[in-house]
PDB file of N, CA and C in Angstrom:
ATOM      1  N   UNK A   1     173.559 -41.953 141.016  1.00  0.00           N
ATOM      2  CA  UNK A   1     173.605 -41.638 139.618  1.00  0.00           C
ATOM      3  C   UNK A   1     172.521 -42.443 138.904  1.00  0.00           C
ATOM      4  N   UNK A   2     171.939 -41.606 137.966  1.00  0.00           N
ATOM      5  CA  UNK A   2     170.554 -42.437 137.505  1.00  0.00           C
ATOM      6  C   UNK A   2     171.377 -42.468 135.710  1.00  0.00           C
ATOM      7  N   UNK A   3     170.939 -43.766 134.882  1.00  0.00           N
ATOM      8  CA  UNK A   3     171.394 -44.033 133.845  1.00  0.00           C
ATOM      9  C   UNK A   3     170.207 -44.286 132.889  1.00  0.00           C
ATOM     10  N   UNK A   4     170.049 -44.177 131.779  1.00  0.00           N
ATOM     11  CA  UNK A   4     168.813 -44.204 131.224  1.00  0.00           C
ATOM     12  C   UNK A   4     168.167 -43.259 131.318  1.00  0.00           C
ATOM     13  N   UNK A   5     168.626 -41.795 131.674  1.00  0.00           N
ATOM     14  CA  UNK A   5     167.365 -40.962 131.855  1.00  0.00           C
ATOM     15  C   UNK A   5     167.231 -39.803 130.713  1.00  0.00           C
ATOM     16  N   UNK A   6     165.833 -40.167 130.658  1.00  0.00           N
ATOM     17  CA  UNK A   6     165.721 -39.616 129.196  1.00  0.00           C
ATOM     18  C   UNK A   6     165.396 -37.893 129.328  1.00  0.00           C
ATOM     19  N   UNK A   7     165.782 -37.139 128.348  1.00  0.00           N
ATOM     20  CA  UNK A   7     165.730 -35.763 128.428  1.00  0.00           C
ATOM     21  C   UNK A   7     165.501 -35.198 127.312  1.00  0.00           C
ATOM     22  N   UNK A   8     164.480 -33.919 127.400  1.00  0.00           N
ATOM     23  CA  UNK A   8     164.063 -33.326 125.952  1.00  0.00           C
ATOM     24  C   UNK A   8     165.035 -32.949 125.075  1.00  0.00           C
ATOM     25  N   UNK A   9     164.967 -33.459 123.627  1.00  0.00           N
ATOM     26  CA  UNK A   9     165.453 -33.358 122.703  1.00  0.00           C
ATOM     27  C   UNK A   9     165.576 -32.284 121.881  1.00  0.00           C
ATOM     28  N   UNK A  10     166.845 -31.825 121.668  1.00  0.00           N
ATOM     29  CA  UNK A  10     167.309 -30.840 120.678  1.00  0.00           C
ATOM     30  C   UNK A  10     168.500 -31.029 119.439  1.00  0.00           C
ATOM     31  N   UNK A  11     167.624 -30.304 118.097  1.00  0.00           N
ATOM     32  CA  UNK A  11     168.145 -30.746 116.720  1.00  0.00           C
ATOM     33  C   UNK A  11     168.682 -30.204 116.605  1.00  0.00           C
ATOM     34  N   UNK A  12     170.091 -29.754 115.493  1.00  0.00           N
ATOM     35  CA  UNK A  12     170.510 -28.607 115.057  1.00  0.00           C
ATOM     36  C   UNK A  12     170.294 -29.084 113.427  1.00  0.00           C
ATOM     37  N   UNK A  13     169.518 -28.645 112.201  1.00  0.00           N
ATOM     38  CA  UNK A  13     169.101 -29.172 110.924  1.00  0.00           C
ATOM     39  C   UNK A  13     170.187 -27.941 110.002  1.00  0.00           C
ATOM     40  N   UNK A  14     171.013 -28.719 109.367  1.00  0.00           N
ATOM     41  CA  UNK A  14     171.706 -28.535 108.513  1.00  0.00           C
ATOM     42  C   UNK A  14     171.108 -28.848 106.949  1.00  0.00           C
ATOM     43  N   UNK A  15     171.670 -27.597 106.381  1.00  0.00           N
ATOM     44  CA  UNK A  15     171.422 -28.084 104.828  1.00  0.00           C
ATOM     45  C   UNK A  15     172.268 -29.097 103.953  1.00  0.00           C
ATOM     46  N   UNK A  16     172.043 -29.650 103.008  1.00  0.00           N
ATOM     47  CA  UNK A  16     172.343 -30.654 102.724  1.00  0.00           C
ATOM     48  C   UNK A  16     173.002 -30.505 101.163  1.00  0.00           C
ATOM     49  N   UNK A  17     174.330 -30.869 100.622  1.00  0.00           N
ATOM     50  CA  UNK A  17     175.053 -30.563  99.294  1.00  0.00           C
ATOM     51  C   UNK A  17     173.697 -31.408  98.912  1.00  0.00           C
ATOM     52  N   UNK A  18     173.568 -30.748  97.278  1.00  0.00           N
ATOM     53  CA  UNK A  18     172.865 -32.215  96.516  1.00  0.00           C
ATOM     54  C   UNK A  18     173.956 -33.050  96.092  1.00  0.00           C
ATOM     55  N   UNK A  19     174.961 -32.362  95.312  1.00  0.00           N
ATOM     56  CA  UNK A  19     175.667 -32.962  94.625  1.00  0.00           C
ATOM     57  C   UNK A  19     176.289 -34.534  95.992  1.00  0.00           C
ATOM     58  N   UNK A  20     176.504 -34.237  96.828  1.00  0.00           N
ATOM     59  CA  UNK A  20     177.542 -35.358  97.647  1.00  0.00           C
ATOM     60  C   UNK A  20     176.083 -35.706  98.586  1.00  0.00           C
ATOM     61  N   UNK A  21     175.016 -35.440  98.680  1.00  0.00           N
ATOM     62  CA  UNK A  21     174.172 -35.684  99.806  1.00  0.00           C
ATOM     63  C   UNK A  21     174.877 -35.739 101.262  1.00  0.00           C
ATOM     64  N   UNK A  22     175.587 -35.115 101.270  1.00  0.00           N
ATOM     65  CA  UNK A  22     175.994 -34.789 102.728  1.00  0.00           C
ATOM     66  C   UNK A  22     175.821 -33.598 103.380  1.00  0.00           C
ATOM     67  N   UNK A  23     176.351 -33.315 104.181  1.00  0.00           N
ATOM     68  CA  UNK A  23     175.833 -31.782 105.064  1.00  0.00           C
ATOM     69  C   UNK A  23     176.800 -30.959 104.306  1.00  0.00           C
ATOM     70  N   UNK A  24     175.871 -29.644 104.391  1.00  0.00           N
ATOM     71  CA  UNK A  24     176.462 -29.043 103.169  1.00  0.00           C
ATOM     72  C   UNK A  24     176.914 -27.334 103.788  1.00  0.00           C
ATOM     73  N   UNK A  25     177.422 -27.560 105.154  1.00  0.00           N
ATOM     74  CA  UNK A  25     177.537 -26.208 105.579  1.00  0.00           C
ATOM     75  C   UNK A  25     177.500 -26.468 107.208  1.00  0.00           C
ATOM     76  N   UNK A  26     178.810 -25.973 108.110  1.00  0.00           N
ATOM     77  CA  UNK A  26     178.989 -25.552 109.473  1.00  0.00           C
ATOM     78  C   UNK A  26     177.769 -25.017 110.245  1.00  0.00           C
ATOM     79  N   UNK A  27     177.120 -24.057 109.523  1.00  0.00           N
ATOM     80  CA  UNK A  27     176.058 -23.071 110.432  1.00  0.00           C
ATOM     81  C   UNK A  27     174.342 -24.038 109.988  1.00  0.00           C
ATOM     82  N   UNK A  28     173.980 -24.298 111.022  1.00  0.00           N
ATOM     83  CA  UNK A  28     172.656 -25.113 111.164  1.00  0.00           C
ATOM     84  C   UNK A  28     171.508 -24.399 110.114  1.00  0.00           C
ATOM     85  N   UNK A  29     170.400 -24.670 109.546  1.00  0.00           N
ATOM     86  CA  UNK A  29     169.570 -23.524 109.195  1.00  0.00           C
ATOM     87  C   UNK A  29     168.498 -23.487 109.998  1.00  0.00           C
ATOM     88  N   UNK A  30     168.220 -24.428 111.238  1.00  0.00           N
ATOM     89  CA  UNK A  30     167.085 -24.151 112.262  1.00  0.00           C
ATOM     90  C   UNK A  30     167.358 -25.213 113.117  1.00  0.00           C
ATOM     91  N   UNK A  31     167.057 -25.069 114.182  1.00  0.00           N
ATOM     92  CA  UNK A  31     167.173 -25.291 115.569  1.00  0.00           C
ATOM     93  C   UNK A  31     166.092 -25.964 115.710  1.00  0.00           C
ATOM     94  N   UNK A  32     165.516 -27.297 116.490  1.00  0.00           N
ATOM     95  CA  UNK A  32     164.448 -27.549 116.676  1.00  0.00           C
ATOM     96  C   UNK A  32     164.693 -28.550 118.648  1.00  0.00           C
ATOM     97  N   UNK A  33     163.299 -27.724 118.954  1.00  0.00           N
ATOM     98  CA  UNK A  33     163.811 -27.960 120.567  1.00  0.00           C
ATOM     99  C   UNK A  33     162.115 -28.560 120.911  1.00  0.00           C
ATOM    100  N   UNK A  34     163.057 -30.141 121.738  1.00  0.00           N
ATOM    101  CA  UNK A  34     161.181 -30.630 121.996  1.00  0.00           C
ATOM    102  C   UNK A  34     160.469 -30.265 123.304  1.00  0.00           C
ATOM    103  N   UNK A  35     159.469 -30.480 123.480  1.00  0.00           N
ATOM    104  CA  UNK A  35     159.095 -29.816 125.544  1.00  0.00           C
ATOM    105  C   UNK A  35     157.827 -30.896 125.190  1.00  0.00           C
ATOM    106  N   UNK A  36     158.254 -31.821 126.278  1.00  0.00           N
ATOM    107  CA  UNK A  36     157.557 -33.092 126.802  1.00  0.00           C
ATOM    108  C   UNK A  36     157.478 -32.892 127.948  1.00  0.00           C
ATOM    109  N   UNK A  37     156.870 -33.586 129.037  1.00  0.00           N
ATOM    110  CA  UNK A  37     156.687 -34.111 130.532  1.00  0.00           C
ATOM    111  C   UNK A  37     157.925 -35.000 130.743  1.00  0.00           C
ATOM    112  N   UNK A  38     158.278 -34.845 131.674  1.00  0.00           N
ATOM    113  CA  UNK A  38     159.346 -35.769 132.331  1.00  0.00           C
ATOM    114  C   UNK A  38     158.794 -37.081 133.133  1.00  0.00           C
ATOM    115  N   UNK A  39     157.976 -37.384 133.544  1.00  0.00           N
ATOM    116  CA  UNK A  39     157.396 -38.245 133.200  1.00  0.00           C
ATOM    117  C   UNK A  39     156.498 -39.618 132.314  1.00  0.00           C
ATOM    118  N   UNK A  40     156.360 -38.389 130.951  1.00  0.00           N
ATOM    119  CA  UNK A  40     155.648 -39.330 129.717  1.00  0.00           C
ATOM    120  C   UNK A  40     157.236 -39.580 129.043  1.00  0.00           C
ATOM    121  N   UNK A  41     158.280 -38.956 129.256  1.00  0.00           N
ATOM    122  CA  UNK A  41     159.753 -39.419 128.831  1.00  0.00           C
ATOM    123  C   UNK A  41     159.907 -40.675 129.236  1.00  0.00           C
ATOM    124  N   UNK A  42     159.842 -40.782 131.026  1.00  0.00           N
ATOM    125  CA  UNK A  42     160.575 -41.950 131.369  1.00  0.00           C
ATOM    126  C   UNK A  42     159.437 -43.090 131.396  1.00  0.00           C
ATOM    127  N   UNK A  43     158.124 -42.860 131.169  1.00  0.00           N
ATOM    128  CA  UNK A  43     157.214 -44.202 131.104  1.00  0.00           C
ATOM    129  C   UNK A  43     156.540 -44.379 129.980  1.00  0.00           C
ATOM    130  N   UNK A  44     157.081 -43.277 128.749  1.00  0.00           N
ATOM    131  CA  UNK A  44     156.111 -43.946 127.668  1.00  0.00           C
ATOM    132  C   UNK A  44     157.570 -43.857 126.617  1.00  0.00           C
ATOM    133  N   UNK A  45     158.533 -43.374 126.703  1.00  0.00           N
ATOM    134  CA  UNK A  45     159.085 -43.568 125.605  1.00  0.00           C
ATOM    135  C   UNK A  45     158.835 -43.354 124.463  1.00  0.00           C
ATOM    136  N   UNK A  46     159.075 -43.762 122.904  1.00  0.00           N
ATOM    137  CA  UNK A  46     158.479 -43.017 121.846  1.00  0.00           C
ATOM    138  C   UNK A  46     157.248 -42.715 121.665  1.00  0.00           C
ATOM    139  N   UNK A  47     156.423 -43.653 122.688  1.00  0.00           N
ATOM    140  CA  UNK A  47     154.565 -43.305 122.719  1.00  0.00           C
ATOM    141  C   UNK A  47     154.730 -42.020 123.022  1.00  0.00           C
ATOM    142  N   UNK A  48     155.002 -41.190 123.958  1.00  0.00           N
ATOM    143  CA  UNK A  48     154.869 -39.893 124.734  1.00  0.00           C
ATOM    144  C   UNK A  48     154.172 -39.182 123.581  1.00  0.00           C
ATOM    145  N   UNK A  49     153.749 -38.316 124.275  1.00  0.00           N
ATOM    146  CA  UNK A  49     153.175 -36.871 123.464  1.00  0.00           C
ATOM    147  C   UNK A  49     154.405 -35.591 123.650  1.00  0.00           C
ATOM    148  N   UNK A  50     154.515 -34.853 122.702  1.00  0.00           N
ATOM    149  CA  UNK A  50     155.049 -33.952 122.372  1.00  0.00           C
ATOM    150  C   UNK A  50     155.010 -32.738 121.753  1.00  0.00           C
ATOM    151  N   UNK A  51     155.271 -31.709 121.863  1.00  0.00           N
ATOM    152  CA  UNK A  51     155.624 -30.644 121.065  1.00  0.00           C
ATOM    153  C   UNK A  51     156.803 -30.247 120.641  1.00  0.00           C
ATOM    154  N   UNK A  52     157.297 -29.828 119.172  1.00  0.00           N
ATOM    155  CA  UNK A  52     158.549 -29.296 118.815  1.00  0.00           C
ATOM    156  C   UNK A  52     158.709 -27.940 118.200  1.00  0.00           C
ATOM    157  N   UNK A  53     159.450 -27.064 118.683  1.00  0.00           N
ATOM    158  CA  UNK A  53     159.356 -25.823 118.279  1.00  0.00           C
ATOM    159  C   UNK A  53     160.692 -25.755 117.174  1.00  0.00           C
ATOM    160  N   UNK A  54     160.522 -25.228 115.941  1.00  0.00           N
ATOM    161  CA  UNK A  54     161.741 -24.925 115.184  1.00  0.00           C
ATOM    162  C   UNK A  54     161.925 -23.596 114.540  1.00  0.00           C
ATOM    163  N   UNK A  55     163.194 -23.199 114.762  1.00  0.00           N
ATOM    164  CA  UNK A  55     163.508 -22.174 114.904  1.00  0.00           C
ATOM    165  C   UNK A  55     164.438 -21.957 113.656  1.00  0.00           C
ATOM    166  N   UNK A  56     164.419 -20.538 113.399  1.00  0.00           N
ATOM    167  CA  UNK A  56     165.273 -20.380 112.266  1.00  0.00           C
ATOM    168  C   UNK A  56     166.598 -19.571 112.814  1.00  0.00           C
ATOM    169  N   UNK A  57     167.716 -19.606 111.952  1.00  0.00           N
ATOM    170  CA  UNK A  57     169.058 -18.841 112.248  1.00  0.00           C
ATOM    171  C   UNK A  57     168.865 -17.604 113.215  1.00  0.00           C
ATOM    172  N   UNK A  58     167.947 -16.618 112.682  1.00  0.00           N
ATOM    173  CA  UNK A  58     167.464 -15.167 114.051  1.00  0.00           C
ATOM    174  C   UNK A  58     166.684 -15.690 114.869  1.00  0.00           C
ATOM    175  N   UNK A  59     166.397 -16.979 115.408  1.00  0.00           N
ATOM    176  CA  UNK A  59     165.594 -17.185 116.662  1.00  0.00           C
ATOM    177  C   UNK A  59     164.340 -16.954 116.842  1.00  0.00           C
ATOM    178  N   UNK A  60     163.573 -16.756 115.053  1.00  0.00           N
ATOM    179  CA  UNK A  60     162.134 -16.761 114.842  1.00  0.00           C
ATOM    180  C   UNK A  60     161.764 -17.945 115.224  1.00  0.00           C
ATOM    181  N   UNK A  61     160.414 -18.348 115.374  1.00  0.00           N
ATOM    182  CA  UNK A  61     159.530 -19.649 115.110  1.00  0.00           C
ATOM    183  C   UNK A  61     159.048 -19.759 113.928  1.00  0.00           C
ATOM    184  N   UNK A  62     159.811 -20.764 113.131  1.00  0.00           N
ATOM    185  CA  UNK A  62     159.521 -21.155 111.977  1.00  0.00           C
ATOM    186  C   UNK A  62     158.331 -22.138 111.993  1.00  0.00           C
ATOM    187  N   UNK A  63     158.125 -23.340 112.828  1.00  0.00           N
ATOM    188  CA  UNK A  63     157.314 -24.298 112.799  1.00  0.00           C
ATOM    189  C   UNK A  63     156.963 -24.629 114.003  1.00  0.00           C
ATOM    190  N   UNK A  64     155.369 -24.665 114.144  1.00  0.00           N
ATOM    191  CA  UNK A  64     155.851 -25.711 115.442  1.00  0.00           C
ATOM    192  C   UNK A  64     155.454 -27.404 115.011  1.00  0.00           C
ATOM    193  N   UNK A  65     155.006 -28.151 116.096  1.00  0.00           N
ATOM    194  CA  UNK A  65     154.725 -29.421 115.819  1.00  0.00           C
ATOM    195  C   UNK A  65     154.303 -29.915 116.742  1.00  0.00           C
ATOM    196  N   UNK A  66     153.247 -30.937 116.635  1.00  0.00           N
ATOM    197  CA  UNK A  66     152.570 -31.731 117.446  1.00  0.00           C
ATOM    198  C   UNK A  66     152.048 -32.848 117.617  1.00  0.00           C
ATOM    199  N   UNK A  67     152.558 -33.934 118.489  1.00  0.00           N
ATOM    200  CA  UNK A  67     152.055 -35.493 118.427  1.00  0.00           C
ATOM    201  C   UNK A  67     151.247 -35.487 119.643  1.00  0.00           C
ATOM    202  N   UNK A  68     150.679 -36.371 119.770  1.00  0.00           N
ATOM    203  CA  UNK A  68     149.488 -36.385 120.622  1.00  0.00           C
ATOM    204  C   UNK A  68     150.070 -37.865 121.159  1.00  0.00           C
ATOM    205  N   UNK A  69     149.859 -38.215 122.966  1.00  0.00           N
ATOM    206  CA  UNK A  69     150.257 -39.345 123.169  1.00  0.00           C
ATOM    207  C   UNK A  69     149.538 -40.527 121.835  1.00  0.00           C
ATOM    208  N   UNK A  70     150.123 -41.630 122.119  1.00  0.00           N
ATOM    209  CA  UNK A  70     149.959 -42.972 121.084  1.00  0.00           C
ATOM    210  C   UNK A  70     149.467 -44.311 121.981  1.00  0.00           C
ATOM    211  N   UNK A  71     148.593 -44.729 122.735  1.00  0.00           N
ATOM    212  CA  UNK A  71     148.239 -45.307 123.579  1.00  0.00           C
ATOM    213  C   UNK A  71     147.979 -46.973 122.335  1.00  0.00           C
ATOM    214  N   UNK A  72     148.683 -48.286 123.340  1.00  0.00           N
ATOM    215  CA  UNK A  72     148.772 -49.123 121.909  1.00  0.00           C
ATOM    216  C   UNK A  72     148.125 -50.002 122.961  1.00  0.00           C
ATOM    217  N   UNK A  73     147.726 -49.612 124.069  1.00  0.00           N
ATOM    218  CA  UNK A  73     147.365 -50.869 124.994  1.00  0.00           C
ATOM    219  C   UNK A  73     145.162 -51.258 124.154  1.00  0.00           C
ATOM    220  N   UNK A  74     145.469 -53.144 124.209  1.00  0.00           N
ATOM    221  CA  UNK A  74     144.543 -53.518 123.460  1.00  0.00           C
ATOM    222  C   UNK A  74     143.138 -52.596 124.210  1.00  0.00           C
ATOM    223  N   UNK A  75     143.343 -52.867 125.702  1.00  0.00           N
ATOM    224  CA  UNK A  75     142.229 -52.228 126.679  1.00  0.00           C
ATOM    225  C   UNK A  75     141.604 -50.865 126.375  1.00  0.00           C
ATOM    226  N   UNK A  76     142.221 -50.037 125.641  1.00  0.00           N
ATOM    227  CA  UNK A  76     141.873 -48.389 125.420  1.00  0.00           C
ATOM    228  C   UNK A  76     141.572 -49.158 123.822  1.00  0.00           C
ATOM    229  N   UNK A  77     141.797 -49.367 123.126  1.00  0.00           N
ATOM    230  CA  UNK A  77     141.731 -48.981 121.695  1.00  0.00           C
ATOM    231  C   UNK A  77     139.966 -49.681 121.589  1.00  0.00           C
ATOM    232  N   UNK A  78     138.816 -49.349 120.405  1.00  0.00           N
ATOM    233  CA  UNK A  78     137.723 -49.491 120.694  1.00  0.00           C
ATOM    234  C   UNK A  78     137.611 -49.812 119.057  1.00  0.00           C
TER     235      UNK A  78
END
């Protein structure tokens, strides 16, 4: 059994009451699902690079999104 193992991330984004700032409704208004390497998961952690796709209630693509790895080592940076 492996512990710590990290796996692509999925949102469910709810709307939000103004009045109480809390969640303001059962049914999500978009879905957002990440697709990383399983590898830049388990050795870079929040550095990794990523993409996130978000989706609306009919399973359109509303957004996508994109981070680019974050390399903090002194040796690369110029």
């Amino acid at each position: 059994m492996l512990t710590g193992f990290e796996m692509q991330n999925n949102f469910s984004i709810f709307p939000m009451d103004p009045a109480t700032k809390m969640r303001g409704g059962d049914v999500p208004l978009f879905r957002a699902h990440e697709h990383s390497s399983c590898f830049q998961r388990q050795c870079c952690g929040p550095l990794r690079e990523f993409s996130m796709d978000i989706q609306s209630r009919s399973g359109e693509r509303f957004m996508h999104l994109y981070r680019p790895f974050k390399c903090t080592c002194a040796c690369f940076n110029r």
